[in-house]
Protein backbone atom coordinates (compact mmCIF):
# COMPACT_ATOMS: atom_id res chain seq x y z
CA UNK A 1 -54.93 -61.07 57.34
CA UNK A 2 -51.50 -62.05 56.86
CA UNK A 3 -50.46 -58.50 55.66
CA UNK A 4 -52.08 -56.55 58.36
CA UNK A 5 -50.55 -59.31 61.15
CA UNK A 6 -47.00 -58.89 58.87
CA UNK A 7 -47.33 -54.76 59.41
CA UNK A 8 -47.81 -55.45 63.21
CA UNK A 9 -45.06 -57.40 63.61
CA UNK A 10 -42.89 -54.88 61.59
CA UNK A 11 -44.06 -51.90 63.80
CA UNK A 12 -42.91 -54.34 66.76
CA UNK A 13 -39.52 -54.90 65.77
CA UNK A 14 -39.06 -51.53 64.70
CA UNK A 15 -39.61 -50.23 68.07
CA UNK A 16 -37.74 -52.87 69.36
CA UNK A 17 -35.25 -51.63 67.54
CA UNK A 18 -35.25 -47.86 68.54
CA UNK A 19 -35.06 -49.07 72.15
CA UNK A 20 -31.99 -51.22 71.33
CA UNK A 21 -30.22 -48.55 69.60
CA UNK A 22 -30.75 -46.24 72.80
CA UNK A 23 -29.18 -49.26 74.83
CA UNK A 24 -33.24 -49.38 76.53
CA UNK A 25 -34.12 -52.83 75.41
CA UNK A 26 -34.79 -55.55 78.24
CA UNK A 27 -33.28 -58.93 78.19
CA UNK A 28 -33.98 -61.97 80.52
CA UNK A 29 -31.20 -62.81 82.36
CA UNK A 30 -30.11 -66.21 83.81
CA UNK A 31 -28.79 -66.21 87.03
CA UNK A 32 -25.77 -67.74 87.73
CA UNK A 33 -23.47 -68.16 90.33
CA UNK A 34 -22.24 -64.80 91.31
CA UNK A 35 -22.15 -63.09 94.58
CA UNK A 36 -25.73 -61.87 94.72
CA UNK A 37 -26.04 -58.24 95.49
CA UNK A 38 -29.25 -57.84 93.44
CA UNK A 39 -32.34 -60.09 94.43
CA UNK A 40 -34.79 -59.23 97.22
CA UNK A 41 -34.01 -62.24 99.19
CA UNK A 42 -32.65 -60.05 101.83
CA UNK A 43 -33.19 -62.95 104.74
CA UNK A 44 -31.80 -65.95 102.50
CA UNK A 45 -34.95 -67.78 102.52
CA UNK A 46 -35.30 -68.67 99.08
CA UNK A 47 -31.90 -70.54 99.67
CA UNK A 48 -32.54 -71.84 102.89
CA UNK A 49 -32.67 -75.74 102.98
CA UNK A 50 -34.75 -75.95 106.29
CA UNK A 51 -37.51 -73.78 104.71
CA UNK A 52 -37.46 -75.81 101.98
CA UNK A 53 -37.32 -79.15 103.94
CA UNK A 54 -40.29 -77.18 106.13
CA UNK A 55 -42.42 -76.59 102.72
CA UNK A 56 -41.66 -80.33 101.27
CA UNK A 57 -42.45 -82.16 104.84
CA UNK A 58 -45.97 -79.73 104.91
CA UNK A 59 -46.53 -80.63 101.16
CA UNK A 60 -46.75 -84.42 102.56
CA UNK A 61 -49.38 -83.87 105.06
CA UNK A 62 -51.93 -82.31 102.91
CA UNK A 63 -54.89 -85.20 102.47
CA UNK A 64 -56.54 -85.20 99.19
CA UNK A 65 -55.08 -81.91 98.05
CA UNK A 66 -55.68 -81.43 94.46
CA UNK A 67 -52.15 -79.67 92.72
CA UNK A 68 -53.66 -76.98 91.35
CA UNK A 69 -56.71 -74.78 92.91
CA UNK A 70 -59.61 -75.10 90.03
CA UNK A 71 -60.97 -71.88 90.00
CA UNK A 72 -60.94 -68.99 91.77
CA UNK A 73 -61.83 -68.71 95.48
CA UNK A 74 -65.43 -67.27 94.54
CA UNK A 75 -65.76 -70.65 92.62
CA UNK A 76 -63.71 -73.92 93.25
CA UNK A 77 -60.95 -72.74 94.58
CA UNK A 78 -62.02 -71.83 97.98
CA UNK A 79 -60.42 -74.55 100.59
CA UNK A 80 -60.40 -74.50 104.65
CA UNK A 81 -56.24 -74.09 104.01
CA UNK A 82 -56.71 -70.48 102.58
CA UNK A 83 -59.35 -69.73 105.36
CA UNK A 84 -56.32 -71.13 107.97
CA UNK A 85 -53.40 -69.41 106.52
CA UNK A 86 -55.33 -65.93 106.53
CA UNK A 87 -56.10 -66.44 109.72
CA UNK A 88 -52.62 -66.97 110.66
CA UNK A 89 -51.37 -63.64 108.78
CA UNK A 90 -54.06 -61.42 110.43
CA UNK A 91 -52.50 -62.80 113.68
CA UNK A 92 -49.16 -62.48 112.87
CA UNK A 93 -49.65 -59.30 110.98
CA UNK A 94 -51.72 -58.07 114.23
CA UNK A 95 -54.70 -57.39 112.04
CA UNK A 96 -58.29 -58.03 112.51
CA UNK A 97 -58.88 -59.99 108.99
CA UNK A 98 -56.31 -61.02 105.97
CA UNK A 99 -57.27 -62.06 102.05
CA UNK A 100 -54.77 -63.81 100.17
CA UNK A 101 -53.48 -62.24 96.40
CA UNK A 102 -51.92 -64.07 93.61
CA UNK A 103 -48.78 -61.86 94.10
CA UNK A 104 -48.21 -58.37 95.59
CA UNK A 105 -48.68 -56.91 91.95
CA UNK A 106 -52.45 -58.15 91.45
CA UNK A 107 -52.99 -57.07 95.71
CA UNK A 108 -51.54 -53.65 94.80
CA UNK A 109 -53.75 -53.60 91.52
CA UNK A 110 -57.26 -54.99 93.28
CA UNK A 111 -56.86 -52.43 95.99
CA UNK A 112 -56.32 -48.89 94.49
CA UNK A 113 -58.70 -49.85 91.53
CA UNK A 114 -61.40 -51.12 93.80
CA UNK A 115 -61.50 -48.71 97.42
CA UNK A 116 -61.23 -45.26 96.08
CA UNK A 117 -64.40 -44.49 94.29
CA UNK A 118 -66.04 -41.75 92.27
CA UNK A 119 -66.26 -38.57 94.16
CA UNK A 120 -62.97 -39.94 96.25
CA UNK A 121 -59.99 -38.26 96.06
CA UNK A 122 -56.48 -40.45 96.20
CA UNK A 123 -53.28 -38.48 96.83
CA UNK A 124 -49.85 -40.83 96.19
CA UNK A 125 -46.32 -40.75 96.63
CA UNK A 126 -44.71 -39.96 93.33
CA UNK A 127 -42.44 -42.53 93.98
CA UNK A 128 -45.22 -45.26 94.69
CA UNK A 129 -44.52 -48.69 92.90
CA UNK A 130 -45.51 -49.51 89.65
CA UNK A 131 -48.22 -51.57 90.81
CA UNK A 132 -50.10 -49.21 92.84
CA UNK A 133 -49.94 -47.09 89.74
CA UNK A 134 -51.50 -49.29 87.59
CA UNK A 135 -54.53 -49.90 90.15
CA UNK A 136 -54.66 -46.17 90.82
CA UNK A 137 -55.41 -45.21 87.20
CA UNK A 138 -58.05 -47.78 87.31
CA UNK A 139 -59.86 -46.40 90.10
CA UNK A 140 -62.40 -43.40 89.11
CA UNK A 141 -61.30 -41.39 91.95
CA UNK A 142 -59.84 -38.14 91.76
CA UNK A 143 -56.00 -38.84 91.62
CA UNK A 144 -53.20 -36.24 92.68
CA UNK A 145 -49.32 -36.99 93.61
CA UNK A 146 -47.29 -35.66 96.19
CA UNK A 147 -43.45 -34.87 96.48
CA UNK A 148 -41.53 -37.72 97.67
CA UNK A 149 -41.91 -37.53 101.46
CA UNK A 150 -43.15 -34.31 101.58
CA UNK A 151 -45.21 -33.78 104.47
CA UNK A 152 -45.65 -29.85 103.25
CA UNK A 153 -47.19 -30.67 100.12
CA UNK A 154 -48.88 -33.47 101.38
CA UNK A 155 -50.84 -31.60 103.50
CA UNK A 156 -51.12 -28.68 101.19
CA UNK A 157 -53.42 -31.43 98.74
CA UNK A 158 -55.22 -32.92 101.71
CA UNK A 159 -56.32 -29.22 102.98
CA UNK A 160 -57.60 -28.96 99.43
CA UNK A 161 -59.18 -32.42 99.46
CA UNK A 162 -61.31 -31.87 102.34
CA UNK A 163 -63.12 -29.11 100.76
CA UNK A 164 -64.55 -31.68 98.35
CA UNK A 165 -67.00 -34.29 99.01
CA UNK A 166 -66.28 -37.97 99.03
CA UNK A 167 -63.45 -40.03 101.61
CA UNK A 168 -59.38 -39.06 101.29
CA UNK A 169 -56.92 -41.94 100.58
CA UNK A 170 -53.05 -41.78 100.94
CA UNK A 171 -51.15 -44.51 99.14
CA UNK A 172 -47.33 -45.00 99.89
CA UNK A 173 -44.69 -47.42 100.63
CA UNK A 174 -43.16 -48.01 103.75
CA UNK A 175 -39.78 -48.96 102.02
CA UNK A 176 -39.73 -47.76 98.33
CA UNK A 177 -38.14 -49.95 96.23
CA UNK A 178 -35.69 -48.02 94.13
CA UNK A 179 -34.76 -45.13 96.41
CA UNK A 180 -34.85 -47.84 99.97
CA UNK A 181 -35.58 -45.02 102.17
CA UNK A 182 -38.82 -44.99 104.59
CA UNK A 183 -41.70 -43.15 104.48
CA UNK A 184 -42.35 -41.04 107.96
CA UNK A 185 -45.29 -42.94 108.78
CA UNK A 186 -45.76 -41.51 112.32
CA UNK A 187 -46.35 -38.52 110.71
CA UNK A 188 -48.01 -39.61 108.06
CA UNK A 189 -50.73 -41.47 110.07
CA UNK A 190 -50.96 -38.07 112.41
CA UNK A 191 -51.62 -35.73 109.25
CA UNK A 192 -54.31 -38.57 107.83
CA UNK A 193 -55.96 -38.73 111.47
CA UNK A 194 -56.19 -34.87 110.99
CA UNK A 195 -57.78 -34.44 107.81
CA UNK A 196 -59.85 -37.69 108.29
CA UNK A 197 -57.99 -39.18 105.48
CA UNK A 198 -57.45 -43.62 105.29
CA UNK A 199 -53.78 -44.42 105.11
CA UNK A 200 -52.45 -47.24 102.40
CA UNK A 201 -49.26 -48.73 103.00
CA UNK A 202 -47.36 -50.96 100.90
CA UNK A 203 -44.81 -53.05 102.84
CA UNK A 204 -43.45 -55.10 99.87
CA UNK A 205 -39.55 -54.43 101.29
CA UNK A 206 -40.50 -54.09 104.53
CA UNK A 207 -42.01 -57.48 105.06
CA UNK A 208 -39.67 -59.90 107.28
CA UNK A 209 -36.73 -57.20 107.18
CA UNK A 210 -38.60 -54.94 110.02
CA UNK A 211 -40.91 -56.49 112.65
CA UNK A 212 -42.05 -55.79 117.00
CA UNK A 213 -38.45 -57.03 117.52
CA UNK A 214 -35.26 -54.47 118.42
CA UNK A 215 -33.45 -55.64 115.34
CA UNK A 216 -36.83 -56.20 112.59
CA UNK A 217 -37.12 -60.12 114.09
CA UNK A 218 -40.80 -61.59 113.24
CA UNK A 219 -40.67 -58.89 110.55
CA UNK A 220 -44.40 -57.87 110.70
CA UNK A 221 -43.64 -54.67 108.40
CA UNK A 222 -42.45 -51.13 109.47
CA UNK A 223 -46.28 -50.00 110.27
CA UNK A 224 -46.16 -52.77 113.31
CA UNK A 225 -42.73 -52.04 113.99
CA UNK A 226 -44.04 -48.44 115.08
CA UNK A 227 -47.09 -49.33 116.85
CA UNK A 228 -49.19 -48.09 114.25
CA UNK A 229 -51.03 -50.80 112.66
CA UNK A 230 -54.82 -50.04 114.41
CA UNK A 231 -53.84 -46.15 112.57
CA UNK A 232 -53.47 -47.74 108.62
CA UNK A 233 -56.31 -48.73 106.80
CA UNK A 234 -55.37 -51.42 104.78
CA UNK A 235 -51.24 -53.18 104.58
CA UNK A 236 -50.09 -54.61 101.49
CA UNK A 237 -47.46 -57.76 102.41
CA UNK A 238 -45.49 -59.87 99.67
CA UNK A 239 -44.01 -62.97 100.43
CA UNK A 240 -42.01 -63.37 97.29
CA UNK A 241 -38.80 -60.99 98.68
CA UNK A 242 -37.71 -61.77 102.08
CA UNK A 243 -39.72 -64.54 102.80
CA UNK A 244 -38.66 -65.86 100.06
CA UNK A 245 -41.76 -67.68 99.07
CA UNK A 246 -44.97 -66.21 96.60
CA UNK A 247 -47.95 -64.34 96.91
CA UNK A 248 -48.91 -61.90 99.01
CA UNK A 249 -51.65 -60.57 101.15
CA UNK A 250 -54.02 -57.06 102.37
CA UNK A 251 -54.75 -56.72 105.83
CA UNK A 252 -56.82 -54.46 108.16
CA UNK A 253 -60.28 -54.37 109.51
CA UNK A 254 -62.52 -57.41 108.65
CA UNK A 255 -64.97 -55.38 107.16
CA UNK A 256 -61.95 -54.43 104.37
CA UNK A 257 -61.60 -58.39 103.77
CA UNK A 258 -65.42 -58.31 102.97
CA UNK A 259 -65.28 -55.47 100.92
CA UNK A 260 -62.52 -56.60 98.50
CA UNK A 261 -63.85 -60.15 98.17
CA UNK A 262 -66.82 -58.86 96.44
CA UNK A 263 -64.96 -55.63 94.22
CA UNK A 264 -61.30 -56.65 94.14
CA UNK A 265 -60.59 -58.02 90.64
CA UNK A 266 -57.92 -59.94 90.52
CA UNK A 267 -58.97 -61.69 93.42
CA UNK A 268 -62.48 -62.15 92.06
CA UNK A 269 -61.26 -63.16 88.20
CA UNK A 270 -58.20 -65.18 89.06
CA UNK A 271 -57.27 -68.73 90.23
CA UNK A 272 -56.48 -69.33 93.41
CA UNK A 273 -53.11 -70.10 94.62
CA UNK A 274 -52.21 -73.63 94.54
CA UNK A 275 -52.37 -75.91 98.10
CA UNK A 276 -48.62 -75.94 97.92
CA UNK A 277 -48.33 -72.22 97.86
CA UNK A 278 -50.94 -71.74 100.98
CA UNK A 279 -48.36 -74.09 103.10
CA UNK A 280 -44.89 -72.55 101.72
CA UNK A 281 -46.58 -68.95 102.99
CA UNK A 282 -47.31 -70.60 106.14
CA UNK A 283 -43.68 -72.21 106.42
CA UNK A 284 -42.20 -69.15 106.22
CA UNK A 285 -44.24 -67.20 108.61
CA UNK A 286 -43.15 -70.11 110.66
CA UNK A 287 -39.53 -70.04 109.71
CA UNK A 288 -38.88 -66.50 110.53
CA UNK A 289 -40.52 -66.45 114.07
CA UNK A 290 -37.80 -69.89 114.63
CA UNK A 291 -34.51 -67.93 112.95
CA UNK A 292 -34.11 -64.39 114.34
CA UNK A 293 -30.47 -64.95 113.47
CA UNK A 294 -31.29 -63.87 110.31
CA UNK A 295 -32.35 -60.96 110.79
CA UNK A 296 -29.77 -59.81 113.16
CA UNK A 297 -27.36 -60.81 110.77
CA UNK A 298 -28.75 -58.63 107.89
CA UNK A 299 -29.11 -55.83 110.29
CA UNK A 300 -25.81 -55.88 111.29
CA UNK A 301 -23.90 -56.41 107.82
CA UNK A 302 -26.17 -53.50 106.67
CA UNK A 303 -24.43 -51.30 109.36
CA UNK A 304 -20.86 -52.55 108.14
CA UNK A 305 -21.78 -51.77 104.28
CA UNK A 306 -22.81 -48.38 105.39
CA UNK A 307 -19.74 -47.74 107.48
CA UNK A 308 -17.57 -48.63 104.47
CA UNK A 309 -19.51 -46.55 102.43
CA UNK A 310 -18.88 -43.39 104.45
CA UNK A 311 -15.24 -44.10 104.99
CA UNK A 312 -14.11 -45.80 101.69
CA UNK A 313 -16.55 -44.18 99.30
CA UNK A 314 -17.69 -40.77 100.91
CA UNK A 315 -17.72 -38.10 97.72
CA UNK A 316 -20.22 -40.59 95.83
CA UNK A 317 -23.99 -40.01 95.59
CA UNK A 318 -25.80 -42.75 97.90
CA UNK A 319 -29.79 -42.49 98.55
CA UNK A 320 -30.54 -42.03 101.57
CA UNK A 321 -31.12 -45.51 102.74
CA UNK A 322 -30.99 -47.31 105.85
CA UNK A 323 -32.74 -50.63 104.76
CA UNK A 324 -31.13 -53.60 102.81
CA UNK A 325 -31.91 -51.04 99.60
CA UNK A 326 -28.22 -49.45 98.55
CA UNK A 327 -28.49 -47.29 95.46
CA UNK A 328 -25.32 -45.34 94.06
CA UNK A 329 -26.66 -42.89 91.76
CA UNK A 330 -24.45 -42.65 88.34
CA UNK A 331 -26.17 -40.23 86.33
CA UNK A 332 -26.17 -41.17 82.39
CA UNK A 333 -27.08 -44.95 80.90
CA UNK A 334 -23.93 -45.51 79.66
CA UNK A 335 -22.23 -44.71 82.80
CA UNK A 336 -24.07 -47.03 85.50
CA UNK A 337 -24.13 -49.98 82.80
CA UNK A 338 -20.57 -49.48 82.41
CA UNK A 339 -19.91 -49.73 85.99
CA UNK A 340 -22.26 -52.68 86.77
CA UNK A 341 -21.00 -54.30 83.97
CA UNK A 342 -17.59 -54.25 85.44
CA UNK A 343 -18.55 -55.66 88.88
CA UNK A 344 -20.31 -58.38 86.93
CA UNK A 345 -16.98 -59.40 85.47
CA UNK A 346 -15.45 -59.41 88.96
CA UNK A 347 -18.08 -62.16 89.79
CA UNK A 348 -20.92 -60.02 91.52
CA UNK A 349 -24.47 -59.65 90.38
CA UNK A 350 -24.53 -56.00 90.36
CA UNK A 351 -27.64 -54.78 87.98
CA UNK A 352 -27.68 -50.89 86.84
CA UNK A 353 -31.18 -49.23 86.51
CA UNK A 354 -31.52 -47.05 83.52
CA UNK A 355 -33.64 -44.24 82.44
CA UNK A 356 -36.99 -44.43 81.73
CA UNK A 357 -37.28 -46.81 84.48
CA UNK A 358 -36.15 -44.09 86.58
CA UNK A 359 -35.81 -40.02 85.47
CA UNK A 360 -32.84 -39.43 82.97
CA UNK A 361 -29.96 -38.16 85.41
CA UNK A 362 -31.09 -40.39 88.39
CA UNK A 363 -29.87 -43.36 86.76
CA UNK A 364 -28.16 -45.59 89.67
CA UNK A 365 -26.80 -49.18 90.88
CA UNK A 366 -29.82 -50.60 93.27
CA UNK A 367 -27.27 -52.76 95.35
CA UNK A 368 -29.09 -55.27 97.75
CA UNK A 369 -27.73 -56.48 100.88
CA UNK A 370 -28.45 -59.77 102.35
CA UNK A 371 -28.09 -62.33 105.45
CA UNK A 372 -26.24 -64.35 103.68
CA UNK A 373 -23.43 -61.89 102.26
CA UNK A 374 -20.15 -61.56 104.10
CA UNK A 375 -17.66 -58.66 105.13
CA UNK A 376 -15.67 -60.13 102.49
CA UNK A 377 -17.94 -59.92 99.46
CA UNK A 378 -18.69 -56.22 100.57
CA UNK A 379 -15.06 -55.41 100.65
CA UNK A 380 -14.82 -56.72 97.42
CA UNK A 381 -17.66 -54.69 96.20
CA UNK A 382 -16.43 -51.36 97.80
CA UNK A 383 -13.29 -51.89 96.03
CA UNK A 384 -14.79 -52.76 93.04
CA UNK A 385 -17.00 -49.36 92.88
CA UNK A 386 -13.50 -47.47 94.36
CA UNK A 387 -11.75 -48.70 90.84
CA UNK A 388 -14.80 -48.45 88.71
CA UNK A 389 -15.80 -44.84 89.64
CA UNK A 390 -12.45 -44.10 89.31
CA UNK A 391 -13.02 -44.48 85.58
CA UNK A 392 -16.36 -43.39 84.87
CA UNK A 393 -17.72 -39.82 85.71
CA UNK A 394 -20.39 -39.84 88.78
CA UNK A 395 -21.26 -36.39 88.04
């Protein structure tokens, strides 16, 4: 036994070792005290001391609360506080019914693996998040991706789709991650009402930044934003980015809720959040309808990055991005770590995202901006990426 565990371990650090020696491997990284121009905190309310005054004054009124949940919600774990706080996100969501997830990862996984079935066919973005990968290859559904917000080819597979049997399912962001540009839901929901296809929308980076307000205040998501929330299926919402608290949860049609309590996984298999975690989702619903300052302030130093973007940087390759998402592409490893590596000595948390993570040649800087960032620290950025660029080829 020892050998064969000793020959494991060897054929671990060995490919450890080939991923080091093509600069690949992953490290944890502290944070520290630099300008922060990485996290998804794009309100502040991770580092907001009234949210967390908020969650510590809620955390006192709980009777007889137990600090962890004891089981999953099919077993101990089910309380009247989960039942409260889902009813609060369907309202505030404007949904018919909520269910609460561990985190948008297990949500993402529990949906895709569970609602397209057999005989189903389940067309996705190809630039869908990891997550929603992972739960699509569980499902036994027939699976086909689309271009990146390509409405041609989108249609092209759904025209093919509904010459088979079984229901249609389109899975997409409304805000994808790396890239931070939209998906065109109005037309998306338009070519799904057409080919009687149900629309899946993940609104991880959407959450709190977009919302019924003129400048994303409330921050339901991009689908409410639009007025098309009764059109989407099923809405995937995190509360571990801009709300800066954890978990996450699905909403739609109460019949959905049903549905995924008795086939969704993770939620079936897995503890239930914690008492304190129901309230700190609650306090920051709560905390965002109360501070729509935040959001207007986001909103309007994303305008001012993106002004001195065009005028200070304008020959550089920038996604085409108007949420809090920046990414400068610098094609080659070497050349975005070497970049982010020198706005990390300057004092900002600048990260680089490296092939495979993302196709060899798209290799970028995913630059976040935040509420709590000033003209100053972007100046100092832009200048930053003037000098470093200057030095390392973008081509």
């Amino acid at each position: 036994m020892f050998t064969v565990t000793r020959s494991v371990t060897q054929t671990l650090a060995n490919r450890l070792a080939a991923y080091k020696q093509e600069g690949l491997l992953r490290q944890l990284r502290t944070a520290n005290d630099s300008v922060d121009f990485c996290s998804n905190d794009y309100l502040g309310f991770a580092r907001s001391a009234t949210l967390k005054s908020a969650i510590q004054q809620a955390d006192l009124t709980l009777t007889n609360a137990r600090t962890g949940a004891t089981g999953s919600r099919l077993l101990a774990g089910q309380t009247a506080l989960a039942d409260e706080v889902e009813q609060e996100l369907a309202k505030f969501y404007k949904a018919e019914a909520a269910l609460v997830f561990n985190s948008g990862y297990d949500a993402n996984i529990g949906l895709l693996a569970c609602l397209p079935k057999a005989g189903d066919t389940l067309l996705t973005d190809e630039l869908i998040h990891a997550s929603m990968i992972d739960g699509a290859r569980l499902s036994y559904a027939t699976r086909h991706r689309f271009r990146h917000n390509d409405l041609a080819d989108l249609t092209s597979k759904l025209q093919q789709a509904s010459q088979q049997e079984g229901q249609i399912f389109v899975a997409v962001e409304s805000v994808y991650s790396m890239d931070g540009d939209m998906a065109p839901l109005v037309e998306l929901v338009d070519l799904c009402d057409e080919y009687g296809a149900a629309l899946i929308v993940d609104e991880a980076h959407a959450t709190g930044v977009y919302g019924s307000g003129p400048n994303g205040q409330q921050g339901e998501g991009l689908v409410v934003s639009l007025g098309l929330q009764d059109r989407v299926l099923a809405r995937v919402h995190t509360f571990g980015k801009a709300l800066g608290v954890h978990g996450a949860a699905i909403v739609g049609p109460a019949v959905l809720r049903d549905y995924l309590i008795n086939f969704a996984r993770p939620f079936i298999y897995t503890t239930a959040l914690p008492p304190h975690s129901l309230v700190a989702i609650r306090c920051a619903h709560e905390y965002i309808k109360q501070s729509p300052e935040a959001s207007y302030q986001l909103h309007r130093l994303l305008t001012y990055f993106r002004n001195q973007v065009l005028d200070l940087l304008p020959a550089t390759n920038w996604s085409n991005s108007q949420s809090p998402i920046q990414c400068l592409l610098v094609p080659g490893n070497a050349n975005a770590r070497a970049v982010a590596i020198e706005a990390q000595r300057m004092g900002l948390d600048v990260r680089a995202i490296l092939s495979p993570t993302v196709p060899a040649g798209q290799e970028r800087l995913r630059l976040c901006i935040h509420a709590f960032n000033t003209t100053e620290e972007i100046d100092r950025l832009i200048t930053i990426l003037q000098t470093s660029l200057g030095s390392h080829s973008t081509q």
